[in-house]
N, C-alpha and C. Protein backbone atom coordinates (compact mmCIF):
# COMPACT_ATOMS: atom_id res chain seq x y z
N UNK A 1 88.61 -56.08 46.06
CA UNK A 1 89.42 -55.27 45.18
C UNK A 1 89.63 -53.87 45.76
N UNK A 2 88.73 -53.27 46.07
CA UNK A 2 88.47 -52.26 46.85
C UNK A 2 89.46 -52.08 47.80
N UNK A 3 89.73 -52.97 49.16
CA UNK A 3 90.23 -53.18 49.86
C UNK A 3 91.75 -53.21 49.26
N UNK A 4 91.99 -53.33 48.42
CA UNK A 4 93.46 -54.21 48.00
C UNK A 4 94.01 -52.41 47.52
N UNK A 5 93.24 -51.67 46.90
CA UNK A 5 93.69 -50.51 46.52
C UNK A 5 93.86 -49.53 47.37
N UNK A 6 93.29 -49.93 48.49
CA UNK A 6 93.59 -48.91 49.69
C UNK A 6 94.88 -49.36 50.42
N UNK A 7 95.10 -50.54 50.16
CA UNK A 7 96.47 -51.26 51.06
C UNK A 7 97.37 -50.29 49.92
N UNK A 8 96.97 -51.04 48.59
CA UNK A 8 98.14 -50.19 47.67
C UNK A 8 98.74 -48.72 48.14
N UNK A 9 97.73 -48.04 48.15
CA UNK A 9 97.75 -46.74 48.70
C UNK A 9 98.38 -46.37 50.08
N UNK A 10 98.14 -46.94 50.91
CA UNK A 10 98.80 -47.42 52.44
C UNK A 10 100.15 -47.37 52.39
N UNK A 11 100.75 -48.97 51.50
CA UNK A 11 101.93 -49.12 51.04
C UNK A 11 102.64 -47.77 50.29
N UNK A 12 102.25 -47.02 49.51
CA UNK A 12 102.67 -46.11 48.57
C UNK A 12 103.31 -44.69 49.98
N UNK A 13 102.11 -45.02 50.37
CA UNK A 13 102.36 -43.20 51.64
C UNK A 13 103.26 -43.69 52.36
N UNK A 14 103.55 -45.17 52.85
CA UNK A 14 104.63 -45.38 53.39
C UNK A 14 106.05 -45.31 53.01
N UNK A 15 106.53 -44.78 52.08
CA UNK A 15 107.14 -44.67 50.74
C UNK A 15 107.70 -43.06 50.48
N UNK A 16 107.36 -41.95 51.11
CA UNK A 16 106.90 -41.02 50.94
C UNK A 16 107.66 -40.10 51.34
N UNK A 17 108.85 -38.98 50.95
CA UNK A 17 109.93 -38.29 51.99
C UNK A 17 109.19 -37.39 52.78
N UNK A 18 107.35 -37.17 52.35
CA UNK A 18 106.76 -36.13 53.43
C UNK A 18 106.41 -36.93 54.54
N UNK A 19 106.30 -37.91 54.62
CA UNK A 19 105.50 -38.98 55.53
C UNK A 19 104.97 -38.27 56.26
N UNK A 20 105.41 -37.41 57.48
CA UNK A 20 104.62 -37.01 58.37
C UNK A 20 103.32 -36.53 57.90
N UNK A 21 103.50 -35.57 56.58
CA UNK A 21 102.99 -34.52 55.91
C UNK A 21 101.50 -35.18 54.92
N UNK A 22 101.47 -36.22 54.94
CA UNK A 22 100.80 -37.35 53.95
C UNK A 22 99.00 -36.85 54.42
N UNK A 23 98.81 -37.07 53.36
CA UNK A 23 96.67 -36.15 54.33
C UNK A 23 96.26 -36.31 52.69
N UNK A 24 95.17 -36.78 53.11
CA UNK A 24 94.05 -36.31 51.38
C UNK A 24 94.07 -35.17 51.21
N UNK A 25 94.64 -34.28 52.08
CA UNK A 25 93.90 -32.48 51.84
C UNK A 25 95.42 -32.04 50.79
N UNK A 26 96.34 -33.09 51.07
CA UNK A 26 97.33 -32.89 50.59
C UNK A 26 97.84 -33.17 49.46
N UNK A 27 98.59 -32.70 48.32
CA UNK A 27 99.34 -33.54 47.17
C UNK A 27 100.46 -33.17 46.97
N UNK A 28 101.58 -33.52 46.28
CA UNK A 28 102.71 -32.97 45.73
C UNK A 28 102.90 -32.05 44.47
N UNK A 29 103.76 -31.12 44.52
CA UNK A 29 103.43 -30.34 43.93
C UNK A 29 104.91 -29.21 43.77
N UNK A 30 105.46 -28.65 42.98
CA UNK A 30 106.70 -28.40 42.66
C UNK A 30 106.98 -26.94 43.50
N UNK A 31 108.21 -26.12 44.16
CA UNK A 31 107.70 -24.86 44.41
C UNK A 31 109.32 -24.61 43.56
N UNK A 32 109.16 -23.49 42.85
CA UNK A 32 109.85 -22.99 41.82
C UNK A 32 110.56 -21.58 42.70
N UNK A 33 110.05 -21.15 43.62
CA UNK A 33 110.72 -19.57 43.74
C UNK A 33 110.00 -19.45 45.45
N UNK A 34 110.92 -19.01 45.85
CA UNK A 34 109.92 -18.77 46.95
C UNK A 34 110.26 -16.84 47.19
N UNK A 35 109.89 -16.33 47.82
CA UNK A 35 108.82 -14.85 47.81
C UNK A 35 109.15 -14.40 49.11
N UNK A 36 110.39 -13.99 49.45
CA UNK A 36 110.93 -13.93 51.00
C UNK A 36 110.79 -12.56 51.54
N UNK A 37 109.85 -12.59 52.46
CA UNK A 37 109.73 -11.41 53.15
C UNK A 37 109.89 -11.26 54.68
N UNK A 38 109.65 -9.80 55.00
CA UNK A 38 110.16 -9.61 56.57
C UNK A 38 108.67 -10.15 57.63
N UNK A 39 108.99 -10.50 58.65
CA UNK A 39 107.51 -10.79 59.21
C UNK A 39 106.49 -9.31 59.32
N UNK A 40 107.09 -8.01 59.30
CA UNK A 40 106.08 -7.20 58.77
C UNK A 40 105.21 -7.02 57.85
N UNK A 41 105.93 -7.84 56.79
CA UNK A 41 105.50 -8.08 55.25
C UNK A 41 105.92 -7.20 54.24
N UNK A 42 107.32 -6.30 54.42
CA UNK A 42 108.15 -6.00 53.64
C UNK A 42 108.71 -7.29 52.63
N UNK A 43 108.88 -6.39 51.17
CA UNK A 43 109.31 -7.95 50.48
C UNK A 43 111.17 -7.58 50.86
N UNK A 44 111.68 -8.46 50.82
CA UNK A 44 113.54 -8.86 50.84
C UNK A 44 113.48 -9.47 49.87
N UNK A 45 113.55 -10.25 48.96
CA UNK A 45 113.83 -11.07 47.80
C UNK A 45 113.22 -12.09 46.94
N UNK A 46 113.21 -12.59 45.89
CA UNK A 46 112.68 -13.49 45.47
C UNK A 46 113.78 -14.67 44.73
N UNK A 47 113.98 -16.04 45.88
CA UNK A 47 114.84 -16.82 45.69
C UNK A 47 114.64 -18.10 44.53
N UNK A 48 114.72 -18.23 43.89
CA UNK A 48 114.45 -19.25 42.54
C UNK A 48 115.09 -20.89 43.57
N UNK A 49 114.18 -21.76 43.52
CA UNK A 49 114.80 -23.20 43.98
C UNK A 49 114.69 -23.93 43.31
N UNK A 50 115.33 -25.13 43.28
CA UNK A 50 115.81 -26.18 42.19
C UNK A 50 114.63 -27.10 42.19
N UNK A 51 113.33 -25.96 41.69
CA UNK A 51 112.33 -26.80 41.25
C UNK A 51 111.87 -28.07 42.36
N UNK A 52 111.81 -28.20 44.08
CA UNK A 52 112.06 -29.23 44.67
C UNK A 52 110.69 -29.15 44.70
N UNK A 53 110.26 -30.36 45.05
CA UNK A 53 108.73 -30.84 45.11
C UNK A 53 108.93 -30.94 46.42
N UNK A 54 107.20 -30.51 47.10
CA UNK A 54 106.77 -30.41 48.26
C UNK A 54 105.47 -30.52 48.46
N UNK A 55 105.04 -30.51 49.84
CA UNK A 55 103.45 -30.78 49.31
C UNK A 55 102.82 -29.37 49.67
N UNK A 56 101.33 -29.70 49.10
CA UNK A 56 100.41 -28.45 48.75
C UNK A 56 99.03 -28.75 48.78
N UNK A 57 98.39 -27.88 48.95
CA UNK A 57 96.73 -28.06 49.28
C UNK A 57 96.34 -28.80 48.06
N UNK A 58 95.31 -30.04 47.93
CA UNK A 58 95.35 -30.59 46.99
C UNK A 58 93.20 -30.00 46.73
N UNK A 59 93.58 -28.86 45.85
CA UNK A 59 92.03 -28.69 45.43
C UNK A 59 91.03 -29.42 44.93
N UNK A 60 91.53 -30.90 43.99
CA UNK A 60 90.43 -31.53 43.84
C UNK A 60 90.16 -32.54 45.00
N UNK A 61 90.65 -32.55 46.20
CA UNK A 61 90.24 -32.97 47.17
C UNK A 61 89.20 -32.49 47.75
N UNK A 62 90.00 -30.72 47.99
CA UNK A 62 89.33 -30.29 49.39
C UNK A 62 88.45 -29.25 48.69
N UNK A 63 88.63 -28.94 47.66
CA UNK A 63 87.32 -28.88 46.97
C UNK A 63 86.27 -28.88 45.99
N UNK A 64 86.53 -30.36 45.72
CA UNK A 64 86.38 -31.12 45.27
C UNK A 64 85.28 -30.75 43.46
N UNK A 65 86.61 -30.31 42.70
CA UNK A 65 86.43 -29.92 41.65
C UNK A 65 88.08 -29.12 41.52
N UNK A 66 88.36 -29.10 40.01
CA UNK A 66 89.75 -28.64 39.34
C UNK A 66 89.34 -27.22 39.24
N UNK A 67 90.73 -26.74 38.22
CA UNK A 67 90.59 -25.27 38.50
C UNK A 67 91.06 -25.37 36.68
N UNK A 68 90.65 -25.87 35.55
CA UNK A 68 91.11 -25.30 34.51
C UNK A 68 90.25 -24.79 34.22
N UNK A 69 88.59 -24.32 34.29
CA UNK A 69 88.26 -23.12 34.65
C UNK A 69 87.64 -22.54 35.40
N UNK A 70 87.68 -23.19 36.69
CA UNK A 70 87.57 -22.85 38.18
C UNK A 70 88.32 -21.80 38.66
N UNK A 71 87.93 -20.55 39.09
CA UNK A 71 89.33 -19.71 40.13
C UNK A 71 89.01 -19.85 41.06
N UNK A 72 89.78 -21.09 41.68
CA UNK A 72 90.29 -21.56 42.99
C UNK A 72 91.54 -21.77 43.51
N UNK A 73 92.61 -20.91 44.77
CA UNK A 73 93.42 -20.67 45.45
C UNK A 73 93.75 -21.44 45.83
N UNK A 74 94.83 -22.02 45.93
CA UNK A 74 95.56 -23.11 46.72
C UNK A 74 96.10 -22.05 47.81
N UNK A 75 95.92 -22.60 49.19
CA UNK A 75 96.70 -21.79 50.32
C UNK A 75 97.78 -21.97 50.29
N UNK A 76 98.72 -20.50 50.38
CA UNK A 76 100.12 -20.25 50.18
C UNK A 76 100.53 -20.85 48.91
N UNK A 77 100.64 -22.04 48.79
CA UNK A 77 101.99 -22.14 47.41
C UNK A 77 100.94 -22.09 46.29
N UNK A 78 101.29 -21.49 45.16
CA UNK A 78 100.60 -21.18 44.20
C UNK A 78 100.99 -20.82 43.20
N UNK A 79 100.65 -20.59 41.64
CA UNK A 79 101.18 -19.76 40.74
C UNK A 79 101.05 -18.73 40.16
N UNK A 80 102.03 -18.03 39.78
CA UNK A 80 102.49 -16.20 39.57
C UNK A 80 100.64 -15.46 39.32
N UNK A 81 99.94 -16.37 38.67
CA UNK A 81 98.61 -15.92 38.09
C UNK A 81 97.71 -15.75 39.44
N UNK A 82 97.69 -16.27 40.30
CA UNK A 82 97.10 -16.42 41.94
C UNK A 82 97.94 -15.88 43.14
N UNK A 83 99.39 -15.98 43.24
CA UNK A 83 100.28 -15.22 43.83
C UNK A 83 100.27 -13.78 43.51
N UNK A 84 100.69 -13.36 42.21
CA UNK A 84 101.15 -12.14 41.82
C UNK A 84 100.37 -11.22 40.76
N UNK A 85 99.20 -12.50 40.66
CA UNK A 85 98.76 -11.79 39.14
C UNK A 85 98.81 -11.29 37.99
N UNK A 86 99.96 -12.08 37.41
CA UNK A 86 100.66 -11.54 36.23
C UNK A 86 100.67 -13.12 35.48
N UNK A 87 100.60 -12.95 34.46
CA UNK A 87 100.58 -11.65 33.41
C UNK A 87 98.84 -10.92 33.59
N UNK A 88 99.11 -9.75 33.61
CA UNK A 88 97.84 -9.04 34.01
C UNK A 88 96.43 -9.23 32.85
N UNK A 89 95.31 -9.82 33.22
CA UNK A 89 94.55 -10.39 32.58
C UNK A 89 93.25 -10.10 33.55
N UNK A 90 91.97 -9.90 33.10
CA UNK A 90 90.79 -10.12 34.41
C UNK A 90 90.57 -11.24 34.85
N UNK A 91 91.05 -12.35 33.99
CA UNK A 91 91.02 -13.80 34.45
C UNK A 91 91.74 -13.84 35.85
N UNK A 92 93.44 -13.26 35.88
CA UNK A 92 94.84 -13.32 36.66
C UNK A 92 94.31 -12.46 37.86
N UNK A 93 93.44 -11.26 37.44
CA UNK A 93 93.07 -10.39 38.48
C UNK A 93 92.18 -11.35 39.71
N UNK A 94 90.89 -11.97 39.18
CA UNK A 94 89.85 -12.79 39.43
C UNK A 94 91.05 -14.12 40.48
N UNK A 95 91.93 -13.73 39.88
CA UNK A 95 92.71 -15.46 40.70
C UNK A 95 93.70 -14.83 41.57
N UNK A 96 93.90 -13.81 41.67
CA UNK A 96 94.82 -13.02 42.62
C UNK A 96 93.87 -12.61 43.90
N UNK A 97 92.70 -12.09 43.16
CA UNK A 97 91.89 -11.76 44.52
C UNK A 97 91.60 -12.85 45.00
N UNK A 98 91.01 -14.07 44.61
CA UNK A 98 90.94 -15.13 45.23
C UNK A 98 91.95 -15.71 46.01
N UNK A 99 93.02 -15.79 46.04
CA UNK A 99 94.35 -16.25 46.64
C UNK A 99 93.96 -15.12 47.92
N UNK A 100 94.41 -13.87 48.03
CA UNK A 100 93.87 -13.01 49.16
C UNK A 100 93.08 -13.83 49.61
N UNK A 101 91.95 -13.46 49.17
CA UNK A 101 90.50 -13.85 50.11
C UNK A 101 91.24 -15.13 50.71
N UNK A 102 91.56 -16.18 50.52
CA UNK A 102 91.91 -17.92 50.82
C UNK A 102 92.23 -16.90 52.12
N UNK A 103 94.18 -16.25 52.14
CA UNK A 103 94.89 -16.38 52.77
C UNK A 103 94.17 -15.37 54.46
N UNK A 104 93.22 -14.56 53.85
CA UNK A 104 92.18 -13.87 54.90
C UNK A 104 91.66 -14.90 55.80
N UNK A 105 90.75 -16.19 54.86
CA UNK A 105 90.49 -17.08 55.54
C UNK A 105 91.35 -17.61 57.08
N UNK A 106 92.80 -17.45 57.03
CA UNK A 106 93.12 -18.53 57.48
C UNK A 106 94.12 -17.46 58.37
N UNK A 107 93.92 -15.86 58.49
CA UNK A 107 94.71 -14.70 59.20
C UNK A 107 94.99 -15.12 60.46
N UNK A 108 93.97 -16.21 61.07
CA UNK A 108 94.46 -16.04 62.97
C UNK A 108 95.74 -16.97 62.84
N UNK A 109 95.98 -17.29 62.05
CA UNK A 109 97.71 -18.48 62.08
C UNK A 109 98.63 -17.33 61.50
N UNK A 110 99.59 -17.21 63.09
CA UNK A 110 100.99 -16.52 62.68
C UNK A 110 102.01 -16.70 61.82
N UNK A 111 101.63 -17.93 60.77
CA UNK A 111 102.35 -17.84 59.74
C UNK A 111 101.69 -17.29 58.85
N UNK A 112 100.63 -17.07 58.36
CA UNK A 112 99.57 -15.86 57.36
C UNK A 112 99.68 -14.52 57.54
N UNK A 113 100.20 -13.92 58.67
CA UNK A 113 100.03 -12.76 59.36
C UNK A 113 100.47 -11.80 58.46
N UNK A 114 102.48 -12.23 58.35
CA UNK A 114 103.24 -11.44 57.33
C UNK A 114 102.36 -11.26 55.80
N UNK A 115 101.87 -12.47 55.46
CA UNK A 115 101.69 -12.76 53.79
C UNK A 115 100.43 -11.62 53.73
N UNK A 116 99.53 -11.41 54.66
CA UNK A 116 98.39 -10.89 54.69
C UNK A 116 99.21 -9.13 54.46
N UNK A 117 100.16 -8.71 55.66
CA UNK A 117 100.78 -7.82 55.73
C UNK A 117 101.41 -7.37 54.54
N UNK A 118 102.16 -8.05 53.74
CA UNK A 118 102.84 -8.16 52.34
C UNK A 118 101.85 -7.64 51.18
N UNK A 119 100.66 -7.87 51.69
CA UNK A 119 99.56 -7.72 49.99
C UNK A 119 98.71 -6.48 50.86
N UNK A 120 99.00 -6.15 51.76
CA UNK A 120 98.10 -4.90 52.65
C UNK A 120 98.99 -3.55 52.36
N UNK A 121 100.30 -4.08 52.55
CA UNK A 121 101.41 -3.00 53.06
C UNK A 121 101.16 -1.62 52.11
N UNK A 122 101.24 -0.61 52.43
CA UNK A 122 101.62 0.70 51.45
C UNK A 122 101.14 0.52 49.77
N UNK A 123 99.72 0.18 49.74
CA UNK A 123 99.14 0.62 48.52
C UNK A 123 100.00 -0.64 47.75
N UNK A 124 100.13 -1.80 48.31
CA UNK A 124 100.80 -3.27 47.98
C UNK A 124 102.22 -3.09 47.39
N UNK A 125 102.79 -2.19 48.17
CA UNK A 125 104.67 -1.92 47.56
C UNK A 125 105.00 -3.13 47.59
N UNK A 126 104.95 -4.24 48.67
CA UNK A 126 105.58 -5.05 48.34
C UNK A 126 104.97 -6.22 47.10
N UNK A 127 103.67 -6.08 46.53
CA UNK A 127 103.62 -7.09 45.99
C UNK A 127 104.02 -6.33 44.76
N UNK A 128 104.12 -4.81 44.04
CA UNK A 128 105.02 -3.93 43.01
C UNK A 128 106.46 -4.86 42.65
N UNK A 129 107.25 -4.57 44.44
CA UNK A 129 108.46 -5.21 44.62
C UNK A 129 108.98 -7.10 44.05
N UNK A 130 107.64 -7.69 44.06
CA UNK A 130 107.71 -8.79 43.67
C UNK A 130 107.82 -9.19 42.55
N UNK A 131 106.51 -8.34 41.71
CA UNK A 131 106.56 -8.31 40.51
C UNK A 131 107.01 -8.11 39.36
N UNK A 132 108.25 -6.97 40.07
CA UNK A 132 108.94 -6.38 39.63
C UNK A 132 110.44 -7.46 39.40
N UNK A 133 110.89 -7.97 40.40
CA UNK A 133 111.49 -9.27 40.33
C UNK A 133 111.56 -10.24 39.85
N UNK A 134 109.93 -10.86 40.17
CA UNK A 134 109.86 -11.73 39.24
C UNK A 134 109.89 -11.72 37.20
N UNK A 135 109.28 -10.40 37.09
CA UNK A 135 109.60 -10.44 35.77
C UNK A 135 111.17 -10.07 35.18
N UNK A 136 112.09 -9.38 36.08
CA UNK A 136 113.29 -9.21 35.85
C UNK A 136 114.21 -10.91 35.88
N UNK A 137 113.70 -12.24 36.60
CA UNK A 137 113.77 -12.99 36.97
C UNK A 137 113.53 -14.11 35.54
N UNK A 138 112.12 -13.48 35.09
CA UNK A 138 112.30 -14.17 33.49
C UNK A 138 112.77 -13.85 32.65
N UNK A 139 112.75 -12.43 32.35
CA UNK A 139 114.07 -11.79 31.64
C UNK A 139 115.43 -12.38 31.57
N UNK A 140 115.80 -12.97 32.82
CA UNK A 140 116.98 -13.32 33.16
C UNK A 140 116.81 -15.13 32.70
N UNK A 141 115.86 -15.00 32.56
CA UNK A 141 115.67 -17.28 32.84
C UNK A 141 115.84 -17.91 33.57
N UNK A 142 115.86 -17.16 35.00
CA UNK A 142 115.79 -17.46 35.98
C UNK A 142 114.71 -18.44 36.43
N UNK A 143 113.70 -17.64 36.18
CA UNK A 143 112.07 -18.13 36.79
C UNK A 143 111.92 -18.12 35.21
N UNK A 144 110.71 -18.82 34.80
CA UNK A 144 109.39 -19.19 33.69
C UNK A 144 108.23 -19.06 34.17
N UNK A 145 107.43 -18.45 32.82
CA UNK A 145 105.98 -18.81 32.88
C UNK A 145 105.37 -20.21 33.38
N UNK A 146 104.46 -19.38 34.70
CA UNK A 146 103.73 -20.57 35.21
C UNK A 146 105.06 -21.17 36.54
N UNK A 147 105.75 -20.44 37.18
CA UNK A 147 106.66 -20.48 38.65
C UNK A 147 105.12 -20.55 39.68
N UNK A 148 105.69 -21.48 40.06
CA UNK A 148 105.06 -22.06 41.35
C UNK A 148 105.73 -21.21 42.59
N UNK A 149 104.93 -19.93 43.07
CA UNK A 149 105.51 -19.77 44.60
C UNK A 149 104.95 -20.31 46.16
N UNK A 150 106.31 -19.76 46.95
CA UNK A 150 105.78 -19.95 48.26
C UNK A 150 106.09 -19.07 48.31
N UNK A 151 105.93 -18.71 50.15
CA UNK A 151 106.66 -17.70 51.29
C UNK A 151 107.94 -17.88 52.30
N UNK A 152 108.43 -17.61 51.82
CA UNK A 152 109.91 -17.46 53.28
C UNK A 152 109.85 -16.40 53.76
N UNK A 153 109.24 -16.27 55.42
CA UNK A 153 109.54 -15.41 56.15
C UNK A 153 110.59 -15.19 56.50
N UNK A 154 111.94 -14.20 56.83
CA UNK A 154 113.31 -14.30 57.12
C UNK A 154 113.03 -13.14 58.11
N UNK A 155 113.62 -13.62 59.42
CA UNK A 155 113.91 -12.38 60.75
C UNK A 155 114.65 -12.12 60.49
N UNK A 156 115.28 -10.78 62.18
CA UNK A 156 116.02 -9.80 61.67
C UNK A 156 117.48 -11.08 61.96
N UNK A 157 116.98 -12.18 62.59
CA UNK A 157 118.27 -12.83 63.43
C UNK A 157 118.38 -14.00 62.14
N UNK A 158 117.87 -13.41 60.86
CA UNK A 158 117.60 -14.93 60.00
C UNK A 158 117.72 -15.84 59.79
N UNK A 159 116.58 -16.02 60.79
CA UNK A 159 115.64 -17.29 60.58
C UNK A 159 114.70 -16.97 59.70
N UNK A 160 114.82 -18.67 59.31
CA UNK A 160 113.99 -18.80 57.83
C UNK A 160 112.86 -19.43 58.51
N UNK A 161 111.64 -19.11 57.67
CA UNK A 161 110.09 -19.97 57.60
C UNK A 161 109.53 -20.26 56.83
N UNK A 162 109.97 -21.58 56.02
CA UNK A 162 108.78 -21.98 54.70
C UNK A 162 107.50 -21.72 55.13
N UNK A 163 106.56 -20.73 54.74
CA UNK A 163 105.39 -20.78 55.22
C UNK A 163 104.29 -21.56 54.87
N UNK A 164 104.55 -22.60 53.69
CA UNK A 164 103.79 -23.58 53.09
C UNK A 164 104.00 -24.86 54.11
N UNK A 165 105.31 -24.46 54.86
CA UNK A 165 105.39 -26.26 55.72
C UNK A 165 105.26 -25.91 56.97
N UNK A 166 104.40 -24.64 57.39
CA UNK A 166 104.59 -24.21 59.08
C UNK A 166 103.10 -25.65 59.57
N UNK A 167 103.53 -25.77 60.30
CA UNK A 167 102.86 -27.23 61.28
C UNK A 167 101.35 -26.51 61.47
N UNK A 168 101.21 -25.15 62.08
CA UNK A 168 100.21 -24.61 62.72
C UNK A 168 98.70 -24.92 61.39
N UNK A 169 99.83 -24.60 60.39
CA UNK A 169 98.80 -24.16 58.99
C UNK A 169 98.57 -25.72 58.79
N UNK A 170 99.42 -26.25 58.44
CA UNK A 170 99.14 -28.21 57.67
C UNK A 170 97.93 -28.71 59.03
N UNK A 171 98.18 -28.60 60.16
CA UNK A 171 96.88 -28.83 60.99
C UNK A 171 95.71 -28.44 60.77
N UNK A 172 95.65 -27.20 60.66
CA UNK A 172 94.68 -26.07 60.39
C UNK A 172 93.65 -26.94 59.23
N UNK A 173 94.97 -26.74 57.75
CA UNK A 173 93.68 -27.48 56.64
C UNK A 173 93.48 -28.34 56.65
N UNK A 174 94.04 -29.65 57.63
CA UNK A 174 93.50 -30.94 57.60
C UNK A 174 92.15 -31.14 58.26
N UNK A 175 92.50 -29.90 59.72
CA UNK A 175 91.08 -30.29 59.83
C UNK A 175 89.95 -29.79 59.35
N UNK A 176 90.04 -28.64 58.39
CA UNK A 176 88.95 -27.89 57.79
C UNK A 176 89.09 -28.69 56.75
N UNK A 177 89.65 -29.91 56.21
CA UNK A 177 89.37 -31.14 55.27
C UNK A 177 88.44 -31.78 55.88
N UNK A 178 88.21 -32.53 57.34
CA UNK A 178 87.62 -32.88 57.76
C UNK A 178 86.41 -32.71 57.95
N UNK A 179 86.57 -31.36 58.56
CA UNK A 179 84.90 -30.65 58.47
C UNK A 179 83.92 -31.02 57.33
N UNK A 180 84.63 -30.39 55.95
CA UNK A 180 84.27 -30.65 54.97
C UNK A 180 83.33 -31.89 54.61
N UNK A 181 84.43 -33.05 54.59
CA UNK A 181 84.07 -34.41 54.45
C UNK A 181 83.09 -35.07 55.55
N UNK A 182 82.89 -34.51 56.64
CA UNK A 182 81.98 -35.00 57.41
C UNK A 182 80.54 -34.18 57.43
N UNK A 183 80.71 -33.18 57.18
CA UNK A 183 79.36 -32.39 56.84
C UNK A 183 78.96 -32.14 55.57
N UNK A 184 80.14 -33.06 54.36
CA UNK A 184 79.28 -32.64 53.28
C UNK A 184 78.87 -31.45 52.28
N UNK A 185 79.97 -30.80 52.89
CA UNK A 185 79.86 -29.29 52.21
C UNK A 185 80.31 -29.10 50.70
């Protein structure tokens, strides 16, 4: 039986528009807005998307326990309460610093560099700049309570970088999934 549910599972990932992207460390997961900044980590905009599902660090995997009242960070894509910290709460505070700390974790990958830069920059202008957006953004009904973000890095020659789908990073946590699962941590 055992056996038969892992084929199931097999069959299912084969099935899958991330295929490449497919990992236990991984799940699907909606991104609502993404959070576009310069690779200095100036913010440029905050783009609202048609709700498209993508994948995302899957926490009761990789570490292995939920978060309804856990404050635990999903790397990069996340929500306004762990991204931006709003609505301002010590709970939202507690899950904002945690999101930092994650994205510290993981600073030597040049796609973290900007995001790190973005929440460092000038006494955090740009994460002011975000916030400031995003709530003008629900005002508008644009975005809702509980927007799932990412990062789009945009150069000066713009080019775009989902920073939730950069290759360097999806390597990165698969194998610090690994680690995990083989040592038991």
């Amino acid at each position: 039986m055992i056996r038969e549910l892992v084929q199931l599972a097999e069959r299912n990932r084969k099935d899958e528009p991330y295929q490449p992207l497919v990992h236990d460390a991984l799940c699907k997961e909606r991104v609502d807005a993404y959070i576009c900044i310069a690779p200095d980590g100036t913010f440029l905009d905050m783009i609202p998307t048609e709700k498209k599902e993508t994948v995302a660090e899957d926490l009761v995997r990789t570490e292995n326990k939920g978060r309804t009242s856990n404050v635990l960070a999903r790397l990069v894509l996340d929500n306004e309460k762990y991204v931006l910290g709003l609505p301002k709460s010590p709970r939202n505070t507690k899950c904002h610093k945690a999101y930092v700390a994650k994205l510290h974790e993981y600073e030597n990958l040049p796609a973290v560099k900007p995001l790190i830069n973005f929440y460092e920059k000038k006494e955090n202008e740009g994460l002011k700049d975000a916030r400031k957006a995003y709530q003008s953004q629900v005002e508008s009904k644009q975005l809702k309570q509980g927007t799932n973000f990412s990062f789009m890095i945009r150069s000066k020659k713009k080019q775009e970088t989902i920073v939730h789908m950069d290759s360097d990073l999806i390597k990165t946590r698969r194998k610090s999934f690994a680690i995990i699962h083989v040592f038991g941590s």
